[in-house]
PDB file of N, CA and C in Angstrom:
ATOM      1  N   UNK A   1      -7.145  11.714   1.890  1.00  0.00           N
ATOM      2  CA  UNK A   1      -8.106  10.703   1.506  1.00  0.00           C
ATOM      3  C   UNK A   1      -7.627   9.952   0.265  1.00  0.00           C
ATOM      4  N   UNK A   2      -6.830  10.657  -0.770  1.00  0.00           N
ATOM      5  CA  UNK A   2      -6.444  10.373  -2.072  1.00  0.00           C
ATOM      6  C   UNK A   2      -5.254   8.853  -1.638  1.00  0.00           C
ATOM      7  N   UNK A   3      -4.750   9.422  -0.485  1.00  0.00           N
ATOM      8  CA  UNK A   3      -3.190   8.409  -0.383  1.00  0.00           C
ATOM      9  C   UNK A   3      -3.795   7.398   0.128  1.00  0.00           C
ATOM     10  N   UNK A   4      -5.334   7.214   0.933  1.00  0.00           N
ATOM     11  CA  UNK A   4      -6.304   6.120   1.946  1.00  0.00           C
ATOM     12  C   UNK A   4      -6.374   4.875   0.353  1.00  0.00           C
ATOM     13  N   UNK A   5      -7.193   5.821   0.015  1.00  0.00           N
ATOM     14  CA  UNK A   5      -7.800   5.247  -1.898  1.00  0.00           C
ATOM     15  C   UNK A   5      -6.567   4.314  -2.099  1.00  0.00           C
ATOM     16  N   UNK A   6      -5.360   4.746  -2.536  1.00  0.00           N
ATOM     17  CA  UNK A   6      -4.658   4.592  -3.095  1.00  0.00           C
ATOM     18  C   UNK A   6      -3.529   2.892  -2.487  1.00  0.00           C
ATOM     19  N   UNK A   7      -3.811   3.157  -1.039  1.00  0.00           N
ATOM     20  CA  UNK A   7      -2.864   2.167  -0.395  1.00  0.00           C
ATOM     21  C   UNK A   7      -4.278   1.294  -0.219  1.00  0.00           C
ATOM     22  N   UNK A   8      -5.790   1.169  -0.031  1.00  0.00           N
ATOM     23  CA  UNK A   8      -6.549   0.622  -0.040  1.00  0.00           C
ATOM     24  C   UNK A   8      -6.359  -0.376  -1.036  1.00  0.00           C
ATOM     25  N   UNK A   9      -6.057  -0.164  -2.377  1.00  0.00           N
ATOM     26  CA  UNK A   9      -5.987  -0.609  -3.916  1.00  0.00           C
ATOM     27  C   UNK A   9      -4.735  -1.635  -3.467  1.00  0.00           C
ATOM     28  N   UNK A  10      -3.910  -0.998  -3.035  1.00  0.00           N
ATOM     29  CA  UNK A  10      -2.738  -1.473  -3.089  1.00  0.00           C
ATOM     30  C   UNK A  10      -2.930  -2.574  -2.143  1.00  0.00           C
ATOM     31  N   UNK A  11      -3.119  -3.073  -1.096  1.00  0.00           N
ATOM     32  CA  UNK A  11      -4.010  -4.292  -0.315  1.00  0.00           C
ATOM     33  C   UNK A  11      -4.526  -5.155  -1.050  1.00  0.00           C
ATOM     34  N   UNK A  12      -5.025  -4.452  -1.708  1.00  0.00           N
ATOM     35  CA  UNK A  12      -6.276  -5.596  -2.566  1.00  0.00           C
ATOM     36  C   UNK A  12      -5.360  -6.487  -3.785  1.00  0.00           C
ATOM     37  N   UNK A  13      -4.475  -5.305  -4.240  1.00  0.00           N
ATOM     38  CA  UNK A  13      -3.403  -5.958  -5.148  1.00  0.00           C
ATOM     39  C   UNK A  13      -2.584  -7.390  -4.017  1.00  0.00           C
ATOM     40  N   UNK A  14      -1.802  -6.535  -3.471  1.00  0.00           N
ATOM     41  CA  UNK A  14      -1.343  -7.358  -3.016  1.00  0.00           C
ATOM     42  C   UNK A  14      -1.393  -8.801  -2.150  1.00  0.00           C
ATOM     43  N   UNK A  15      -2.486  -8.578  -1.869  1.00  0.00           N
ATOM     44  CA  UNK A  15      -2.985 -10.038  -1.430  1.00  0.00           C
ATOM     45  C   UNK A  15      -3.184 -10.960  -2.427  1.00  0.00           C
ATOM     46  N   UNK A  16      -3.459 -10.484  -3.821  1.00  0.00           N
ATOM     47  CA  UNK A  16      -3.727 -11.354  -5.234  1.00  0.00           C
ATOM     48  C   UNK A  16      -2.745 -11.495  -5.030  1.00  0.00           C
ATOM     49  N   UNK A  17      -1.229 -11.048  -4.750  1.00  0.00           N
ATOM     50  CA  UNK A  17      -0.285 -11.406  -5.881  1.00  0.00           C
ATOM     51  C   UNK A  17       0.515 -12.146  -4.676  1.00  0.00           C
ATOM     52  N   UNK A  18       0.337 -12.431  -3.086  1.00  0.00           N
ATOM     53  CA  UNK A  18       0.784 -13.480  -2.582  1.00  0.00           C
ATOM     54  C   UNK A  18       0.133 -14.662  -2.297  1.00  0.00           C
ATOM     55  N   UNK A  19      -1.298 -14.578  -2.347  1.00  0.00           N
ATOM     56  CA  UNK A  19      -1.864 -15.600  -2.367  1.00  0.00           C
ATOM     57  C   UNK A  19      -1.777 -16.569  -3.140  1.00  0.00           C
ATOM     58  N   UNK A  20      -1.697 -16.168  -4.509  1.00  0.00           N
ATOM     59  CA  UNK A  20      -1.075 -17.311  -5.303  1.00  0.00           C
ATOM     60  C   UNK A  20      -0.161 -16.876  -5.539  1.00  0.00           C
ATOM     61  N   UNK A  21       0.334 -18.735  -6.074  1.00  0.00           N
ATOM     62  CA  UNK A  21       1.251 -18.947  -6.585  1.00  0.00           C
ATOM     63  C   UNK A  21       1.760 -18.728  -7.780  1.00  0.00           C
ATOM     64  N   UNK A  22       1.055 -18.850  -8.365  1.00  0.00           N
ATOM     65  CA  UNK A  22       1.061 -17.691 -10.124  1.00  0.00           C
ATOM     66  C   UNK A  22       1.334 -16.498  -9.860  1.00  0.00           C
ATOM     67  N   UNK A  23       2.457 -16.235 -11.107  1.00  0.00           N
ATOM     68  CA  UNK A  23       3.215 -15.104 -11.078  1.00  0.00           C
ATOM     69  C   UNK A  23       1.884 -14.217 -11.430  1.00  0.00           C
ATOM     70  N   UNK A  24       1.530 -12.843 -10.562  1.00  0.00           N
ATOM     71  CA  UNK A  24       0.407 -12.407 -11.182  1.00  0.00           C
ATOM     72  C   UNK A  24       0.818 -10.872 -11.738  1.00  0.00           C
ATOM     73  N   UNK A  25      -0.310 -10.489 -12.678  1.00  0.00           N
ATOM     74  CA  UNK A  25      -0.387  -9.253 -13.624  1.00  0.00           C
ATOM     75  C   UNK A  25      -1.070  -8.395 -13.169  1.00  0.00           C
ATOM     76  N   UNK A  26      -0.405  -7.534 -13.200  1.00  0.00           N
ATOM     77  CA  UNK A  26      -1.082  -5.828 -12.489  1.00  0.00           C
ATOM     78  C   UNK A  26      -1.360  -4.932 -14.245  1.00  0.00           C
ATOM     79  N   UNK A  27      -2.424  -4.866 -14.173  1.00  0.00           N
ATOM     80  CA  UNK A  27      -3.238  -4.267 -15.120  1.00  0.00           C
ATOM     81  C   UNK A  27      -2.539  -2.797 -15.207  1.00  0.00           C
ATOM     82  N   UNK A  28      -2.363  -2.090 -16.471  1.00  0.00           N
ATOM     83  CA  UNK A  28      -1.871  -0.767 -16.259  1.00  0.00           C
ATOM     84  C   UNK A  28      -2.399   0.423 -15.206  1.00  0.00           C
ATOM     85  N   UNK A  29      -3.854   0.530 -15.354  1.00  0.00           N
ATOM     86  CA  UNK A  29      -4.020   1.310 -14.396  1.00  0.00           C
ATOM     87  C   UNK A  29      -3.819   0.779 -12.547  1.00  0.00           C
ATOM     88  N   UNK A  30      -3.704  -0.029 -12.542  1.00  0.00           N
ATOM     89  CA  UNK A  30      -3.473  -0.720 -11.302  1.00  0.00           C
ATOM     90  C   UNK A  30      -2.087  -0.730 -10.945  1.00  0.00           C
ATOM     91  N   UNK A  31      -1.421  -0.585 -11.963  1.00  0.00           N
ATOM     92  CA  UNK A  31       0.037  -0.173 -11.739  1.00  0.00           C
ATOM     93  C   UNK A  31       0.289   0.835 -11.332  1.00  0.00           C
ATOM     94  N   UNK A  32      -0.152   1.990 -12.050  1.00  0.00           N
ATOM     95  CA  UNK A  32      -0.450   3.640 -11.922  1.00  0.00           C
ATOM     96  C   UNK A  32      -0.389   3.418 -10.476  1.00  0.00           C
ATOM     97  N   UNK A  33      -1.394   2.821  -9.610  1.00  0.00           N
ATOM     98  CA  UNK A  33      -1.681   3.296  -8.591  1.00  0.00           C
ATOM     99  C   UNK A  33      -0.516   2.951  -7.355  1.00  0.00           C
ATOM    100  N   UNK A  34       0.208   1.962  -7.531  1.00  0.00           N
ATOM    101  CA  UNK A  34       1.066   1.525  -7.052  1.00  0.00           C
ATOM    102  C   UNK A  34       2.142   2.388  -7.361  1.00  0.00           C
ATOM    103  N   UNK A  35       2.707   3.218  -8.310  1.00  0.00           N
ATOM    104  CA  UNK A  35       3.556   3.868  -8.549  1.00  0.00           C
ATOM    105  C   UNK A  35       3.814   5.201  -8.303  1.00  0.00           C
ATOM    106  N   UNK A  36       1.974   5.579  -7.678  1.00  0.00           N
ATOM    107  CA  UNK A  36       1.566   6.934  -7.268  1.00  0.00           C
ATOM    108  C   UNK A  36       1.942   7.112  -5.738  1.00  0.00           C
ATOM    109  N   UNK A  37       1.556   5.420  -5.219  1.00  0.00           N
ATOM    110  CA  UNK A  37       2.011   4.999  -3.810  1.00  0.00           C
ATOM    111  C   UNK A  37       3.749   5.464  -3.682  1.00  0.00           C
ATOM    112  N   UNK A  38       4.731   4.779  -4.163  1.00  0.00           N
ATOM    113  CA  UNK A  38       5.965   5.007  -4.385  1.00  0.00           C
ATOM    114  C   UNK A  38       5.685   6.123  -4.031  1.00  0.00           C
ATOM    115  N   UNK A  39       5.570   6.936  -5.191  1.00  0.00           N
ATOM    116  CA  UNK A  39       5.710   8.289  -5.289  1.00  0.00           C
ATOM    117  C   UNK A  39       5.728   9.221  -4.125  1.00  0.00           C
ATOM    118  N   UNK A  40       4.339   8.762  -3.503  1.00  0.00           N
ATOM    119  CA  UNK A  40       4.537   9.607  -2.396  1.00  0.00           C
ATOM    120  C   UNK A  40       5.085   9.145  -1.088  1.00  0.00           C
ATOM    121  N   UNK A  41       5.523   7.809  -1.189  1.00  0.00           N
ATOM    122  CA  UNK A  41       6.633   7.645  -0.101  1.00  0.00           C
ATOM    123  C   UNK A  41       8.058   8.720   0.021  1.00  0.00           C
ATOM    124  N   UNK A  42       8.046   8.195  -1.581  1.00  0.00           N
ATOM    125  CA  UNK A  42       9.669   9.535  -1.987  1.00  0.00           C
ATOM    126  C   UNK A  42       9.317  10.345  -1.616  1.00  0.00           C
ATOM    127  N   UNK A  43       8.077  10.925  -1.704  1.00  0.00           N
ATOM    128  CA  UNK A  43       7.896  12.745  -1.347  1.00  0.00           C
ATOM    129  C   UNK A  43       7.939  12.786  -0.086  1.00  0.00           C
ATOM    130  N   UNK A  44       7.009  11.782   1.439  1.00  0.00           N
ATOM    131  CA  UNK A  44       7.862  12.002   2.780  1.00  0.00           C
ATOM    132  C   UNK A  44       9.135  11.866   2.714  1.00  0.00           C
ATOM    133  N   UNK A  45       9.426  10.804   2.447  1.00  0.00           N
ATOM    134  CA  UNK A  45      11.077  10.699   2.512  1.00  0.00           C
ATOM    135  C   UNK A  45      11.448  12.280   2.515  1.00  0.00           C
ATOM    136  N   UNK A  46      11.571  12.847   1.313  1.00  0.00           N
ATOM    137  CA  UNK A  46      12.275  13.476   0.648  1.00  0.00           C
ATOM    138  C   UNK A  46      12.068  14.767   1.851  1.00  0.00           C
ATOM    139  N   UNK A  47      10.913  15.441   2.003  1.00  0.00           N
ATOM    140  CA  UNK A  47      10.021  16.476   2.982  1.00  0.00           C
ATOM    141  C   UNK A  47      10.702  16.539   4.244  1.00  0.00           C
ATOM    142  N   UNK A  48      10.930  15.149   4.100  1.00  0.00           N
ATOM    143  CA  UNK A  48      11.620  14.839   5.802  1.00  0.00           C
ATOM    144  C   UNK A  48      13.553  15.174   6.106  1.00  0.00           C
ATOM    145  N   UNK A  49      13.740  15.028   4.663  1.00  0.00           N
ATOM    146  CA  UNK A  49      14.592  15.326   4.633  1.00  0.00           C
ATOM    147  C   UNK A  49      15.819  14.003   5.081  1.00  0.00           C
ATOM    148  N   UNK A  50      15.130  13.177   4.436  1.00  0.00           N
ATOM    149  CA  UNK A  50      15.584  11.609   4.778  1.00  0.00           C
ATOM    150  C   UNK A  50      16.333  10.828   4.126  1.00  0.00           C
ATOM    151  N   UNK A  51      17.400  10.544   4.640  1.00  0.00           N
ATOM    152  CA  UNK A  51      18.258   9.584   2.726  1.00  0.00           C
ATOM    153  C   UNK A  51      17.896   8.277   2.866  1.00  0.00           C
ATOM    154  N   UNK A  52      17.522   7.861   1.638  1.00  0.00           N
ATOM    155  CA  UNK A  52      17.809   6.182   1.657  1.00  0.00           C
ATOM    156  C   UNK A  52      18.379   5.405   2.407  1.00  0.00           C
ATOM    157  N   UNK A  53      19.339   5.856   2.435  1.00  0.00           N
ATOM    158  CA  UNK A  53      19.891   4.890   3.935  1.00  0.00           C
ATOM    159  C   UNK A  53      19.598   5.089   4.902  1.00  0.00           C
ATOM    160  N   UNK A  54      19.413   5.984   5.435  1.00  0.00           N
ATOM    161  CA  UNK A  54      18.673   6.626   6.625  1.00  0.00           C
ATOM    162  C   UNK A  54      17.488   5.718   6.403  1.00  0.00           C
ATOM    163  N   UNK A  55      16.372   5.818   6.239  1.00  0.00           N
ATOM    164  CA  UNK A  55      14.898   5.130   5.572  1.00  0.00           C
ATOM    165  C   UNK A  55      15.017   3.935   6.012  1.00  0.00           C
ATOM    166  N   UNK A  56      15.990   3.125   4.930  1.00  0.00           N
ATOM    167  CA  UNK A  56      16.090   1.909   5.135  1.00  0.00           C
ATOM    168  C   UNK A  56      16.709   0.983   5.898  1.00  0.00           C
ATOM    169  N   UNK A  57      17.981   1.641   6.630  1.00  0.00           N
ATOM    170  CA  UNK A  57      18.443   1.088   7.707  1.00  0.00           C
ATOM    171  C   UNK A  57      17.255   0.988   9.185  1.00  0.00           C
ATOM    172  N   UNK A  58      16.716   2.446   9.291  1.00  0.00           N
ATOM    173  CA  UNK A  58      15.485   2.492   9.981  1.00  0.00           C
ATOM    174  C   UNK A  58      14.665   1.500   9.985  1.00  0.00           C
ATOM    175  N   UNK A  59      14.455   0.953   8.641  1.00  0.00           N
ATOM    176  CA  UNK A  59      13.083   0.202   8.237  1.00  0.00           C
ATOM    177  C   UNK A  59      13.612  -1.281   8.469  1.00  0.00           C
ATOM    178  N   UNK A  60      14.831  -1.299   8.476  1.00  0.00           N
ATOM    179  CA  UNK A  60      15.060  -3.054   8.630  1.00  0.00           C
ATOM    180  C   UNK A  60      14.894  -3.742   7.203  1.00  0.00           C
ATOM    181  N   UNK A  61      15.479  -2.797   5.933  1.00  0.00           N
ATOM    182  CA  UNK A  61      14.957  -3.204   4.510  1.00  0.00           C
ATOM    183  C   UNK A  61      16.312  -3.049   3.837  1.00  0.00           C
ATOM    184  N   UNK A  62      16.773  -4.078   2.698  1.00  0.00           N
ATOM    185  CA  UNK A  62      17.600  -2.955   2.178  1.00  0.00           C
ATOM    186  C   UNK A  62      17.263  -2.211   1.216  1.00  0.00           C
ATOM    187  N   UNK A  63      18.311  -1.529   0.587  1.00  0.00           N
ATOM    188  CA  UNK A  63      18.660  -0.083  -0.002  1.00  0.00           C
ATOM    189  C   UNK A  63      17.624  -0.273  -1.140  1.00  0.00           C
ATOM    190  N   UNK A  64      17.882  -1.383  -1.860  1.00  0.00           N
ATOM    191  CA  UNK A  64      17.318  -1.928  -3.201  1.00  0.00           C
ATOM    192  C   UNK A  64      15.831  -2.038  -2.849  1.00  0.00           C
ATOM    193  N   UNK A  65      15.340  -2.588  -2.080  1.00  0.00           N
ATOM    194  CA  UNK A  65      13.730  -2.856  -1.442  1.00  0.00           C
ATOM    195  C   UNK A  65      13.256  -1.177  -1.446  1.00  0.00           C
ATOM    196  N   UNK A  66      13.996  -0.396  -0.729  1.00  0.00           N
ATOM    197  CA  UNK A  66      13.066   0.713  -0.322  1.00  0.00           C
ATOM    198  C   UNK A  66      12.968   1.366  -1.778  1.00  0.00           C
ATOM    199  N   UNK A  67      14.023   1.429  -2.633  1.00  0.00           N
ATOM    200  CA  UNK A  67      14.166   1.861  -4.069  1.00  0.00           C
ATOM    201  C   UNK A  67      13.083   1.182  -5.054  1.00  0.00           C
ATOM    202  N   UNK A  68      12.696  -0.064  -4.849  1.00  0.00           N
ATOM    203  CA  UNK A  68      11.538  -0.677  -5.303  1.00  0.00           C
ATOM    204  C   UNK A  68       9.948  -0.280  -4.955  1.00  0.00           C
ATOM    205  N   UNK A  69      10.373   0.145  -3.292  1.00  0.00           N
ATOM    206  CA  UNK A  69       8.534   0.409  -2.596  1.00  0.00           C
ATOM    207  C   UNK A  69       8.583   1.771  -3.581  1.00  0.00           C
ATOM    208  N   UNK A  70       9.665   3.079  -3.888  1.00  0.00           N
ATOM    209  CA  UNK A  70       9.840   3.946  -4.135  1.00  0.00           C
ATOM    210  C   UNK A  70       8.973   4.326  -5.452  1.00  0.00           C
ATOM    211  N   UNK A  71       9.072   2.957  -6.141  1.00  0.00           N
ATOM    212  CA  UNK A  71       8.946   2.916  -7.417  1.00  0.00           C
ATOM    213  C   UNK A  71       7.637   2.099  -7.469  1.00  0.00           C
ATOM    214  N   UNK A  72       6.848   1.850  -6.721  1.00  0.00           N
ATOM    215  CA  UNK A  72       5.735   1.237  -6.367  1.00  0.00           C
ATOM    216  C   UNK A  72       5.724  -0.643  -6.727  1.00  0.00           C
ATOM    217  N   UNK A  73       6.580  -1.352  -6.565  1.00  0.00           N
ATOM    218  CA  UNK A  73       6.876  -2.221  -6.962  1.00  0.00           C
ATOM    219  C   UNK A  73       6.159  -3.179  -6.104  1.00  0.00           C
ATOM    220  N   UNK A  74       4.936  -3.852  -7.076  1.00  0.00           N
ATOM    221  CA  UNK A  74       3.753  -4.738  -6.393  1.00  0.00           C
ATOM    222  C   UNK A  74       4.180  -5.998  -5.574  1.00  0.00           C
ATOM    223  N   UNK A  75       6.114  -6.569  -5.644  1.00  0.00           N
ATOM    224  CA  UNK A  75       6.200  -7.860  -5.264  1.00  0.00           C
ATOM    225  C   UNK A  75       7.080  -7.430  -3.887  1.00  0.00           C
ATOM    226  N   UNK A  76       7.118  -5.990  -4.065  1.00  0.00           N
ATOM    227  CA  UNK A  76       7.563  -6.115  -2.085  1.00  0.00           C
ATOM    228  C   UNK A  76       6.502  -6.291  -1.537  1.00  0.00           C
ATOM    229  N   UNK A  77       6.747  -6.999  -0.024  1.00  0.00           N
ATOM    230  CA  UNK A  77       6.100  -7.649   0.819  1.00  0.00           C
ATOM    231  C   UNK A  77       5.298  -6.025   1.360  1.00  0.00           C
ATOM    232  N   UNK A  78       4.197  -6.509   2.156  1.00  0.00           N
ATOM    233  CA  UNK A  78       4.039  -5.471   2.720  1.00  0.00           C
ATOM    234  C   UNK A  78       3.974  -4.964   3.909  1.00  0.00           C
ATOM    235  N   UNK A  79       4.958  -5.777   4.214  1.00  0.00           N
ATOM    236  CA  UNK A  79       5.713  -5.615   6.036  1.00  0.00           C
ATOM    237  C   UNK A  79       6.529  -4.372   5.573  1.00  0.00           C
ATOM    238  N   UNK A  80       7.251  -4.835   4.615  1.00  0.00           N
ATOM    239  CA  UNK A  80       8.350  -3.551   4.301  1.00  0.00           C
ATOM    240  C   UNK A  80       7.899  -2.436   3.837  1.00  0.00           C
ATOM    241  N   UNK A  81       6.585  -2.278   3.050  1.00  0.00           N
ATOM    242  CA  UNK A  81       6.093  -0.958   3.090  1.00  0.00           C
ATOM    243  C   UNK A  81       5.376  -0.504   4.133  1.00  0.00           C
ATOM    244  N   UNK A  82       5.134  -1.322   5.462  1.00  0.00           N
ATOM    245  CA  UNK A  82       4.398  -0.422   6.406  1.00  0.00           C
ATOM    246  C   UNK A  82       5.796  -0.362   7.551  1.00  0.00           C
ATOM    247  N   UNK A  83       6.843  -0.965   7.436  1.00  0.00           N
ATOM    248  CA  UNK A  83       7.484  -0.193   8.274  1.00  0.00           C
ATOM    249  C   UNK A  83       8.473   0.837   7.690  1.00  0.00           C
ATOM    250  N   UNK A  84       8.633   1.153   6.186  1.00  0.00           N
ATOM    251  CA  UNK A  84       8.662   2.614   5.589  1.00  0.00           C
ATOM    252  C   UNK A  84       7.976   3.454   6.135  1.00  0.00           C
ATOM    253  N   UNK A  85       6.610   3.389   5.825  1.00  0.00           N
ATOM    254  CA  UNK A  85       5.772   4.052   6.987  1.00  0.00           C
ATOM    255  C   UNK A  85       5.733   4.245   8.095  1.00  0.00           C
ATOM    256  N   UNK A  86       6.879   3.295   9.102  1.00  0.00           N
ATOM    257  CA  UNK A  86       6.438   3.650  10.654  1.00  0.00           C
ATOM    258  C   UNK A  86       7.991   4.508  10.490  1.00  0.00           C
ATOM    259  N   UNK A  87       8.834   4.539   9.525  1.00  0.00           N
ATOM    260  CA  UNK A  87      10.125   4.977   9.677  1.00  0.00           C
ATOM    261  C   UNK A  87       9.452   6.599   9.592  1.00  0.00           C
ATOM    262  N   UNK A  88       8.832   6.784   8.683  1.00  0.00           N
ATOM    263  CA  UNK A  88       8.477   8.672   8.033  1.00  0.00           C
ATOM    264  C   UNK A  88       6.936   8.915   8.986  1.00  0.00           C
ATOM    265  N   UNK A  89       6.882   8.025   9.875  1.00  0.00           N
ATOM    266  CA  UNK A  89       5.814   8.651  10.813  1.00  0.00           C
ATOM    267  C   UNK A  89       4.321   8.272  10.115  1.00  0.00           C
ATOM    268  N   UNK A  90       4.180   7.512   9.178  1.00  0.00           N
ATOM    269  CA  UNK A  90       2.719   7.304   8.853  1.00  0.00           C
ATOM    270  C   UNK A  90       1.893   6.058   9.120  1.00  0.00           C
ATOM    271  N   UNK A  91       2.986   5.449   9.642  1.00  0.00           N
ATOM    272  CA  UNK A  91       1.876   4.055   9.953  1.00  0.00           C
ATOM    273  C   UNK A  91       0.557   3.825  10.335  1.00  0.00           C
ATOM    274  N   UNK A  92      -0.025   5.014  10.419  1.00  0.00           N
ATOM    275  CA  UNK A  92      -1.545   4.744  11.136  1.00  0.00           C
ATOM    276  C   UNK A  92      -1.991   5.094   9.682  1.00  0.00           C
ATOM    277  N   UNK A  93      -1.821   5.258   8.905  1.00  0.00           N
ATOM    278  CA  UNK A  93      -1.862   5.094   7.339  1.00  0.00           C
ATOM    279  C   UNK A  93      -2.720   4.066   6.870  1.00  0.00           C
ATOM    280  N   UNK A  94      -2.055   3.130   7.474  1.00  0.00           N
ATOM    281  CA  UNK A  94      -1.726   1.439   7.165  1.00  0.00           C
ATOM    282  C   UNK A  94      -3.557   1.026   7.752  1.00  0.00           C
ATOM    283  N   UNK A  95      -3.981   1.914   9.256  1.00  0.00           N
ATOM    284  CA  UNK A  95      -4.650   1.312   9.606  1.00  0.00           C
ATOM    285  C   UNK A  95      -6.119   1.623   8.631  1.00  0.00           C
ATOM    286  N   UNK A  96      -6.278   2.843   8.157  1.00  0.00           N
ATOM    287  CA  UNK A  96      -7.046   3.156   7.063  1.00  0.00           C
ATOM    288  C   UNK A  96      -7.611   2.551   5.859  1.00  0.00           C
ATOM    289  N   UNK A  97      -7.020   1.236   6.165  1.00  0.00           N
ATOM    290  CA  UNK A  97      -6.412   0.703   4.559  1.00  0.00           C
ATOM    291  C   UNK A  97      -7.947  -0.549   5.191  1.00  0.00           C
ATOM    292  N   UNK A  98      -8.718  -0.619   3.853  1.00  0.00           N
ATOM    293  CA  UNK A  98     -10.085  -1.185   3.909  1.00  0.00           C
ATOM    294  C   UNK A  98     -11.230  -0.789   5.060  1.00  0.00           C
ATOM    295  N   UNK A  99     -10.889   0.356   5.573  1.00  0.00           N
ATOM    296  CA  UNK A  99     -11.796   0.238   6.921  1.00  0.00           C
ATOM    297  C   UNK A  99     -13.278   1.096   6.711  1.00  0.00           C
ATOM    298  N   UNK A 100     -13.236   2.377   5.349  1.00  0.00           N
ATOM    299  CA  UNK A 100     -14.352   2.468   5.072  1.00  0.00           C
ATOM    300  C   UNK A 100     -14.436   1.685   3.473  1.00  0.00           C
ATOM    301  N   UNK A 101     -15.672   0.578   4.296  1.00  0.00           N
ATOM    302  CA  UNK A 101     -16.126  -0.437   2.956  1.00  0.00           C
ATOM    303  C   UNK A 101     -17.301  -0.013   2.662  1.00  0.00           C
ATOM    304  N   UNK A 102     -17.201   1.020   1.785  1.00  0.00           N
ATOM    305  CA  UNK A 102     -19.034   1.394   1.406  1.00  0.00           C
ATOM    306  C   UNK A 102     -19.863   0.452   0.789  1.00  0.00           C
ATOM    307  N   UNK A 103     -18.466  -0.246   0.061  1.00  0.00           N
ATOM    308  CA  UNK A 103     -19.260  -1.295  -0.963  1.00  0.00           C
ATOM    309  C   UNK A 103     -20.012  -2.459  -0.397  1.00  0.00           C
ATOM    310  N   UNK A 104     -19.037  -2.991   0.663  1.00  0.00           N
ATOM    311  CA  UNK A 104     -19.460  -4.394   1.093  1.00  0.00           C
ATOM    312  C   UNK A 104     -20.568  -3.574   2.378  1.00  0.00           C
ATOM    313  N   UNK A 105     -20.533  -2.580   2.791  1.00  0.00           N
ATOM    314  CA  UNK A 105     -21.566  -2.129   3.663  1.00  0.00           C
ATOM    315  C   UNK A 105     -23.492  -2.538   3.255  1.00  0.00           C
ATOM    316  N   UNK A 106     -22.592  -1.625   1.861  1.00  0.00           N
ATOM    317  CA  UNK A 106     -24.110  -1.853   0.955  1.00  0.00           C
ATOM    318  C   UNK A 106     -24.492  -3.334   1.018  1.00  0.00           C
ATOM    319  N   UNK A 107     -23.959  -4.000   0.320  1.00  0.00           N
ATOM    320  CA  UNK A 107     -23.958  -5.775   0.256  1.00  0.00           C
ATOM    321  C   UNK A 107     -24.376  -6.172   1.455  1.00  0.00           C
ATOM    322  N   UNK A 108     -23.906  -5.889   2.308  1.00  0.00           N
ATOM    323  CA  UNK A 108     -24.410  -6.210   4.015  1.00  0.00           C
ATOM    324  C   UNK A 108     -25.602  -6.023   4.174  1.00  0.00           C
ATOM    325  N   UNK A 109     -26.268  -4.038   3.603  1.00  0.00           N
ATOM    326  CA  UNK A 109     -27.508  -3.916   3.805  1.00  0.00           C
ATOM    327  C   UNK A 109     -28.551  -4.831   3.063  1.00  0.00           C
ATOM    328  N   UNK A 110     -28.116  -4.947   1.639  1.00  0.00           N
ATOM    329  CA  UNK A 110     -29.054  -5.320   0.388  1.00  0.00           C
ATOM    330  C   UNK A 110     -29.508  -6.857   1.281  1.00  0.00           C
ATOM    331  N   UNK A 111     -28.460  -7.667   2.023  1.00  0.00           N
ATOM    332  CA  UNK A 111     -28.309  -8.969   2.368  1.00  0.00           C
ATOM    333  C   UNK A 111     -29.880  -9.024   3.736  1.00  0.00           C
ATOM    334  N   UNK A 112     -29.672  -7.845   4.689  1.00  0.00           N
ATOM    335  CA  UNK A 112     -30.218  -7.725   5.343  1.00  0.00           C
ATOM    336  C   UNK A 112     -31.659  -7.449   5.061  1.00  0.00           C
ATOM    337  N   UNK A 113     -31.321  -6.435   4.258  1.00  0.00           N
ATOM    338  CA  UNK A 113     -33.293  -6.309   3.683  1.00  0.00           C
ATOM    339  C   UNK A 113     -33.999  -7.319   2.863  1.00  0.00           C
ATOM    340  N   UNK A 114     -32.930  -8.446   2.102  1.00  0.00           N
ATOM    341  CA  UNK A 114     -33.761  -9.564   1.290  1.00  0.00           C
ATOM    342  C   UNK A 114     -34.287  -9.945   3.052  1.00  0.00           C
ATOM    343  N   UNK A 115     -33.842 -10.305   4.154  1.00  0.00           N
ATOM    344  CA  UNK A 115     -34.223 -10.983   4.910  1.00  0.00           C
ATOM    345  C   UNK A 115     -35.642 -10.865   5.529  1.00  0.00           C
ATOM    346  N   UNK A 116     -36.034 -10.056   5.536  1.00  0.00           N
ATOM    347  CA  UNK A 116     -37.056  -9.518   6.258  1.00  0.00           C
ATOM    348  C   UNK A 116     -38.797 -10.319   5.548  1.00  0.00           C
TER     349      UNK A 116
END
């Protein structure tokens, strides 16, 4: 659930930071979270018993890119971190990512009961 949280955040980042065109700023803790992401890419990788090149030839990325997702680096695309993911078997990962919205659920309800 922790890694759902975590690549959820990471969506939300990343759509700020291609949507515009302004170079954009990832707040420290918002970094954290992106770097926790990395992190545990390295740790499948690593579990799997997978080298970098291995990974990234797989992934259709190069060497330097996957060393960046590694490191949670907010300006890779995020084609290349979900087919990291389809390389170490997690891509249904990917599909997790915004699908429980408690928040906007609520907003939905609050929207629904002004109506009445």
């Amino acid at each position: 659930m922790y890694i759902i949280n975590i690549l959820l955040i990471f969506v939300v980042i990343s759509q700020h930071l291609y949507m515009n065109s302004k170079k954009q700023l990832l707040f420290p803790k918002h970094k954290l979270v992106l770097e926790q992401v990395g992190e545990n890419i390295k740790l499948a990788r690593k579990r799997r018993k997978l080298t970098t090149i291995q990974v990234s030839e797989r992934a259709g990325i190069d060497r330097t890119t996957l060393y960046q997702i590694e490191r949670g680096n907010g300006s890779v695309s995020m084609a290349a971190y979900f087919n990291t993911l389809r390389v170490l078997g997690l891509q249904d990962d990917f599909l997790k990512l915004a699908a429980d919205d408690s928040f906007g659920r609520k907003l939905q309800d609050l929207e629904l009961i002004g109506k009445k």
